[in-house]
N, C-alpha and C. Protein backbone atom coordinates (compact mmCIF):
# COMPACT_ATOMS: atom_id res chain seq x y z
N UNK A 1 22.31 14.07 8.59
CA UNK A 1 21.65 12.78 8.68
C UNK A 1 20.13 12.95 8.73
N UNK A 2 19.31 13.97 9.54
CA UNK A 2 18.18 14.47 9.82
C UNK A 2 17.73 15.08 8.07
N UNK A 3 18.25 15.48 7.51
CA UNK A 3 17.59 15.97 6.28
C UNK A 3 17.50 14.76 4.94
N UNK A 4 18.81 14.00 5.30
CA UNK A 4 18.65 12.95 4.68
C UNK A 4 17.38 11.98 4.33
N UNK A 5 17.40 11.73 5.84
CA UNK A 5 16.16 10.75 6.25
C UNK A 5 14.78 11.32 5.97
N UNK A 6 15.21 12.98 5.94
CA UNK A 6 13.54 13.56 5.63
C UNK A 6 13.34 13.56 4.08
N UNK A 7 14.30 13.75 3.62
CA UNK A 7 14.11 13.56 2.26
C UNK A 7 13.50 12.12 1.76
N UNK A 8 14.10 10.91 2.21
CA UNK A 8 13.90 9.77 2.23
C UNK A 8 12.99 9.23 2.47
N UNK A 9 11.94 10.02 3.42
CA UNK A 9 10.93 9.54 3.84
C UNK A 9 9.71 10.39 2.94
N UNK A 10 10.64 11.74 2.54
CA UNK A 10 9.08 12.31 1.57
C UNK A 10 9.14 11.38 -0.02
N UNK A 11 10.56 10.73 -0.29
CA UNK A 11 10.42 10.20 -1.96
C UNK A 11 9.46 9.23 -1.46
N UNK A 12 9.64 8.01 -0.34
CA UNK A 12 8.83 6.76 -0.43
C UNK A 12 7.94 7.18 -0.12
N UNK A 13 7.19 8.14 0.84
CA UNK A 13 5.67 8.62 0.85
C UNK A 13 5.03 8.84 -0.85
N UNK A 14 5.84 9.79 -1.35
CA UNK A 14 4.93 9.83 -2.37
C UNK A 14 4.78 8.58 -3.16
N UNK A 15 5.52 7.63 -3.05
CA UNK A 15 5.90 6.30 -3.83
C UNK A 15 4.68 5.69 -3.38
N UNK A 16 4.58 5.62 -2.13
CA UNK A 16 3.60 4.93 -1.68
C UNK A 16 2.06 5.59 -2.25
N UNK A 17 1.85 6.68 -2.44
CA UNK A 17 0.70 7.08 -2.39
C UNK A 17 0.24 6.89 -3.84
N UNK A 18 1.67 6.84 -4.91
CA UNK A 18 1.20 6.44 -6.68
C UNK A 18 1.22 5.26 -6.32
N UNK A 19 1.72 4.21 -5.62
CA UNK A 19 1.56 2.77 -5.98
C UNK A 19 0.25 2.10 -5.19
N UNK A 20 -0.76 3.02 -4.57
CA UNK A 20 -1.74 2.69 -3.71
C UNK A 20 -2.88 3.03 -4.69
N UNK A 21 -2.34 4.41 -5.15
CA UNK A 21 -3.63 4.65 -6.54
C UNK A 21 -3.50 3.93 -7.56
N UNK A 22 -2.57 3.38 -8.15
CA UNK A 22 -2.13 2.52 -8.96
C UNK A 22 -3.27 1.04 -9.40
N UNK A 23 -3.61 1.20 -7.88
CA UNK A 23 -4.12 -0.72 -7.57
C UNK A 23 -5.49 -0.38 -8.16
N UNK A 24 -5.91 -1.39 -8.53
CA UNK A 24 -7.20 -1.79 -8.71
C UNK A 24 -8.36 -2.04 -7.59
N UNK A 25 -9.76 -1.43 -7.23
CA UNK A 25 -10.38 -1.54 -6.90
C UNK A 25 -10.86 -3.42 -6.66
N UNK A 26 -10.81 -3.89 -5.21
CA UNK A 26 -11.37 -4.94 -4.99
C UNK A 26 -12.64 -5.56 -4.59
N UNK A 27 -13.67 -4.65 -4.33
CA UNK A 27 -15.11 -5.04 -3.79
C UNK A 27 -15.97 -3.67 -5.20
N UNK A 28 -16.99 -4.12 -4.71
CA UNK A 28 -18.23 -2.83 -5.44
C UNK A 28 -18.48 -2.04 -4.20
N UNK A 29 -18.03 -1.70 -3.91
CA UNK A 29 -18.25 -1.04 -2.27
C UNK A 29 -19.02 -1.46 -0.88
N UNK A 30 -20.00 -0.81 -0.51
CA UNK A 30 -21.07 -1.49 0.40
C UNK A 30 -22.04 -2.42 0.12
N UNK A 31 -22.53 -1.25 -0.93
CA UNK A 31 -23.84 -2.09 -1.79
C UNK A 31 -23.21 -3.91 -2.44
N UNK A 32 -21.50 -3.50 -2.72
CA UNK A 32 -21.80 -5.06 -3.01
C UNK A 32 -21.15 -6.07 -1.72
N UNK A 33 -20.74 -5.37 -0.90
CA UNK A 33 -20.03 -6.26 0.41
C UNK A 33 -21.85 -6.79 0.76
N UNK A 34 -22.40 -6.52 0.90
CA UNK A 34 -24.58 -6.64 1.58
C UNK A 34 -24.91 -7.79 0.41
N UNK A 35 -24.50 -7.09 -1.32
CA UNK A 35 -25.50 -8.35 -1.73
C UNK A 35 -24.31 -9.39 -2.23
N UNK A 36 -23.66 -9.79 -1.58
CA UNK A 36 -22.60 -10.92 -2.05
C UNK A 36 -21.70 -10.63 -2.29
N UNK A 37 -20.98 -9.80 -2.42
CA UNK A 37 -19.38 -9.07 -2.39
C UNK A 37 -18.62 -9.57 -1.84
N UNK A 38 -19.63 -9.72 -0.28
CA UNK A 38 -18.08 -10.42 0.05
C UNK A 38 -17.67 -11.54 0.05
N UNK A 39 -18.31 -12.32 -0.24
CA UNK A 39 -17.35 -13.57 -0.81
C UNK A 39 -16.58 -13.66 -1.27
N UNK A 40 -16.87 -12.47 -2.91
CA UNK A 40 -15.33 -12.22 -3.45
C UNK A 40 -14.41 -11.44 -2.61
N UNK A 41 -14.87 -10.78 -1.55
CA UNK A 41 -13.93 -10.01 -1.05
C UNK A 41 -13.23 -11.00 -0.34
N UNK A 42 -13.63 -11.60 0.53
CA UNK A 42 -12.98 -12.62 1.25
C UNK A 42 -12.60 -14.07 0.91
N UNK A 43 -12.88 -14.24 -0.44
CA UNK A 43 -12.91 -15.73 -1.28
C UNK A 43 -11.21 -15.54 -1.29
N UNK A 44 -11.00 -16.76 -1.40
CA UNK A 44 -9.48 -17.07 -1.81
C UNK A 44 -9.19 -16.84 -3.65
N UNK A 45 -9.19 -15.47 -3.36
CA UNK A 45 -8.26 -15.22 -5.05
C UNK A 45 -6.60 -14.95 -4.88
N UNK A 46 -6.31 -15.22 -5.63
CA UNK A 46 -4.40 -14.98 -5.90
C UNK A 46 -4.53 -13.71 -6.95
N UNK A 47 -4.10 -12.66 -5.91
CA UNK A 47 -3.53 -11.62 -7.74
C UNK A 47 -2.36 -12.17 -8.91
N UNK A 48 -2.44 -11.44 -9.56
CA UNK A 48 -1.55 -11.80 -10.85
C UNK A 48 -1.06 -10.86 -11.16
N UNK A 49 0.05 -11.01 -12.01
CA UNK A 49 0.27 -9.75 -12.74
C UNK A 49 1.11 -8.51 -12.24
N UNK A 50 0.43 -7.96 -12.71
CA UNK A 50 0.26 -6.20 -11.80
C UNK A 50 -0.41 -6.33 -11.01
N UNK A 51 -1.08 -7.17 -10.65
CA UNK A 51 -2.16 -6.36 -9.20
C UNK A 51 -0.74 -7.11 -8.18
N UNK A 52 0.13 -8.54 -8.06
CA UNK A 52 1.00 -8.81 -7.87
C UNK A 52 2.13 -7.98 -7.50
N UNK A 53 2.74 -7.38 -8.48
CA UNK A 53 3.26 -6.52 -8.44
C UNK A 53 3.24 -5.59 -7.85
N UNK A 54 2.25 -4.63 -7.68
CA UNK A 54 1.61 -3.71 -7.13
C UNK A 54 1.32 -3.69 -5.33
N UNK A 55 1.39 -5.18 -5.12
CA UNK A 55 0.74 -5.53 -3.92
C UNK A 55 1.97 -5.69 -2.95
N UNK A 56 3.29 -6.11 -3.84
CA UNK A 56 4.42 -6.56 -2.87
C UNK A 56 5.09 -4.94 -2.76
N UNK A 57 4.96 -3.96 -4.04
CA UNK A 57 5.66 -2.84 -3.86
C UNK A 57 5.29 -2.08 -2.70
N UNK A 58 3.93 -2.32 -2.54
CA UNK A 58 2.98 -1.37 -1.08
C UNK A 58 3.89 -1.84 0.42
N UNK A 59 3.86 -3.38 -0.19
CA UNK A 59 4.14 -4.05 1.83
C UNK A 59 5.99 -3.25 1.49
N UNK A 60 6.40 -3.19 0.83
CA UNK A 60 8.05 -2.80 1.09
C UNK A 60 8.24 -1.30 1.30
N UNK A 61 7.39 -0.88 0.20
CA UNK A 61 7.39 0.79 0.77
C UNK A 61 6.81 1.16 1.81
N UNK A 62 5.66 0.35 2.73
CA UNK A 62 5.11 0.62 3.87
C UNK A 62 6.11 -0.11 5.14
N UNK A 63 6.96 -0.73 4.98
CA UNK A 63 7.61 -1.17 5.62
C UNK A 63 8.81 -0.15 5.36
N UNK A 64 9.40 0.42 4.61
CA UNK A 64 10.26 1.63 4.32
C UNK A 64 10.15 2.81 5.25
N UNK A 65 8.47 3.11 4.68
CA UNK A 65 8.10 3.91 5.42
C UNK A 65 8.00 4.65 6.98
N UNK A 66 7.23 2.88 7.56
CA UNK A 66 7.32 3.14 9.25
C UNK A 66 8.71 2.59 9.58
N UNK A 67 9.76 2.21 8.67
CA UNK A 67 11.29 2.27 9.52
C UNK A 67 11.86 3.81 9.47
N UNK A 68 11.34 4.26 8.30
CA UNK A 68 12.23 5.99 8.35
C UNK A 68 11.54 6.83 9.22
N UNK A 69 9.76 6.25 9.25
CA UNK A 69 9.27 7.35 10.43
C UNK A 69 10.05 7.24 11.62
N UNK A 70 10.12 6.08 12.10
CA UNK A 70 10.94 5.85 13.95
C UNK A 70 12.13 6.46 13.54
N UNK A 71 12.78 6.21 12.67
CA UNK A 71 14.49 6.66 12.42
C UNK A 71 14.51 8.45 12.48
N UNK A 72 13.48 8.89 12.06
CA UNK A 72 13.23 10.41 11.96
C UNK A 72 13.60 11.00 13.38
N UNK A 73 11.80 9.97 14.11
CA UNK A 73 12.08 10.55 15.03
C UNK A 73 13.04 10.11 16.04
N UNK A 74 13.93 9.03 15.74
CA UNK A 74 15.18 9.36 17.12
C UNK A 74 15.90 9.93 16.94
N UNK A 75 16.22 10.64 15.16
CA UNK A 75 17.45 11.72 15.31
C UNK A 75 16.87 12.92 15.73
């Protein structure tokens, strides 16, 4: 059961880590959060698409994730 779950937890780690590089960049970094960035950063946009896509796969594999970490560690 213990090797199972470790296995399980290294496929969705790496899952998580291509579907995090995957995403698209949302601000210009500092320089643009200082001269107006963040508005867009914090403006009400809706993704589309793939960035959509991309965005619901993160919350399920990160939610995957910290259930197999606790499950790890109580076996």
């Amino acid at each position: 059961m213990h090797t199972l779950l470790m296995v399980l937890l290294v496929i969705v780690s790496l899952a998580l880590i291509v579907v995090v590089l995957l995403q698209s960049g949302k601000s210009a970094g500092l320089s643009g959060a200082i001269s107006g960035g963040a508005e867009q950063l914090f403006g009400k946009q809706k993704a589309r698409g793939m960035d959509l896509v991309l965005h619901r796969i993160t919350i399920v594999l990160a939610v995957l994730f910290f259930i197999l970490t606790i499950a790890v560690t109580k076996f």
